[in-house]
Protein backbone atom coordinates (compact mmCIF):
# COMPACT_ATOMS: atom_id res chain seq x y z
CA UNK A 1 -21.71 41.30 45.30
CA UNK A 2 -25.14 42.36 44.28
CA UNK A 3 -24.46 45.42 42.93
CA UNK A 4 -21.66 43.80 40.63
CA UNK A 5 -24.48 41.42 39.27
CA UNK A 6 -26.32 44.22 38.59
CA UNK A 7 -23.58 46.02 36.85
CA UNK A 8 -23.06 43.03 34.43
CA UNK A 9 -27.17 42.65 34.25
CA UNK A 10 -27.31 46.33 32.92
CA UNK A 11 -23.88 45.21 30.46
CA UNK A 12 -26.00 42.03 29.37
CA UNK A 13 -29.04 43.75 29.00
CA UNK A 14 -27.81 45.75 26.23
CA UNK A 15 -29.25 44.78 22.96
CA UNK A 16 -25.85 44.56 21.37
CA UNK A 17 -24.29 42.73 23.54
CA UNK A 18 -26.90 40.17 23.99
CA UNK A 19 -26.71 39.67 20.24
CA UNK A 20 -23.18 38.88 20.55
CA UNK A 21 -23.76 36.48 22.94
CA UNK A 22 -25.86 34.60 21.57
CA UNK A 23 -24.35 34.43 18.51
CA UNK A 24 -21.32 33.15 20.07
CA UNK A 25 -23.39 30.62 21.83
CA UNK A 26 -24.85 29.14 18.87
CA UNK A 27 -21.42 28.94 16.92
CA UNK A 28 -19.37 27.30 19.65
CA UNK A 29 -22.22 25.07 20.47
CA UNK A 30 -25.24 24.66 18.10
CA UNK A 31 -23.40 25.36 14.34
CA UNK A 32 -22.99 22.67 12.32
CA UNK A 33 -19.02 23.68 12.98
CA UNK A 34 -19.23 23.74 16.33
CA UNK A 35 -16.12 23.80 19.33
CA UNK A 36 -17.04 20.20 20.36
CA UNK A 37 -16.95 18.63 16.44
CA UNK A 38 -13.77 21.02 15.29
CA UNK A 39 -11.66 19.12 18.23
CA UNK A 40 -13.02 15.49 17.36
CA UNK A 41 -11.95 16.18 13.75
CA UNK A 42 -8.90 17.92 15.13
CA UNK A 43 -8.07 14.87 17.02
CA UNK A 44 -8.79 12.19 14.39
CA UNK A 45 -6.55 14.36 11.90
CA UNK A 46 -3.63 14.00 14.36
CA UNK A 47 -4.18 10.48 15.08
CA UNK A 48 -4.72 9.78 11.07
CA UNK A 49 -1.30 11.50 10.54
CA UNK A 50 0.38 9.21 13.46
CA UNK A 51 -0.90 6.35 11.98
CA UNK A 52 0.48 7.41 8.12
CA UNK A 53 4.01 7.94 9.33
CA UNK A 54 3.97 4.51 11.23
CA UNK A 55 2.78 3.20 8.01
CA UNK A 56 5.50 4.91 5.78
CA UNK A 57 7.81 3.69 7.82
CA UNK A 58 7.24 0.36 8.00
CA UNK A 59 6.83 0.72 4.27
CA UNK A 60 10.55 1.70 4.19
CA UNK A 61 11.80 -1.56 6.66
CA UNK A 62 9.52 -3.84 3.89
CA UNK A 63 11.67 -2.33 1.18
CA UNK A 64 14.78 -2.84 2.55
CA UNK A 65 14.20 -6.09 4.10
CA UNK A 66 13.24 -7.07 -0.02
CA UNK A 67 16.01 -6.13 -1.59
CA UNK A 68 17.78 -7.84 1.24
CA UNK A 69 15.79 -10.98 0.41
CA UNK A 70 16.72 -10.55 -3.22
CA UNK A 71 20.54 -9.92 -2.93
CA UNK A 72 21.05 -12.41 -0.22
CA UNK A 73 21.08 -15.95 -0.51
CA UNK A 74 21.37 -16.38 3.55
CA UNK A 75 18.78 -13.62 4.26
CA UNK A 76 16.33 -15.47 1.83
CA UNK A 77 16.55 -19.00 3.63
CA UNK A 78 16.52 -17.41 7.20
CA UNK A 79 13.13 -15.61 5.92
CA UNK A 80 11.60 -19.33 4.46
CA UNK A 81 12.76 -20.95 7.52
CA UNK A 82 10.83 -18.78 9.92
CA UNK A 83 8.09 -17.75 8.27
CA UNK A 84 7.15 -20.40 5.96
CA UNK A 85 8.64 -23.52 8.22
CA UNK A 86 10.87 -24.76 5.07
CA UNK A 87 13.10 -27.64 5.81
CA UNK A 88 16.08 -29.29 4.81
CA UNK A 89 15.58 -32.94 3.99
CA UNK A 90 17.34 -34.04 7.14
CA UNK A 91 15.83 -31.65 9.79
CA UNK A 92 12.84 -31.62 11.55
CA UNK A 93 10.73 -28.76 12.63
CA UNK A 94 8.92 -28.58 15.76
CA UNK A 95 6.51 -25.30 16.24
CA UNK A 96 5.97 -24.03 19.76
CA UNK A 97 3.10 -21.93 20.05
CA UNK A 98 2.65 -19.65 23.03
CA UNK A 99 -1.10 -20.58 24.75
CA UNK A 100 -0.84 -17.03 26.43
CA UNK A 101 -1.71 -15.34 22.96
């Protein structure tokens, strides 16, 4: 064991190598680029792209749902009824609200 240590002591020792070193060192860790920072950004990218196609699609459902409220005379109501609490003049409405919410 010892003399493997001081195989790689003689290896590190060299000025060449210990210029390497630490200049690997300081780009993985202390660069303004560094390995830690690159896979944040790497991460935020991937979650930023997630969140854009979750957006496009529901982009696409809000387009088809309004030219479904504008060709539909049923599909129109439904929507005011639910979302807006519209009423004939002989109904009432009664609005249950979850408490668990």
């Amino acid at each position: 064991m010892k003399e493997v240590l001081l195989k790689i002591w003689k290896v590190v020792r060299n000025k060449y190598v210990l210029a390497t070193i630490i200049f690997l060192l300081v780009l993985l860790f202390f660069d303004e680029y560094n390995l830690m920072d690159t896979r944040r950004v790497s991460k935020q990218v991937n979650a930023l792209k997630a969140e854009e196609k979750q957006l496009r699609d529901d982009m696409v459902a809000d387009s088809l749902r309004a030219v479904a409220l504008r060709n539909d005379l049923d599909a129109l109501e439904r929507y005011g009824r639910e979302n807006y609490y519209m009423k004939r003049s002989d109904e009432d409405i009664y609005v249950i609200k979850d408490k668990r919410k």
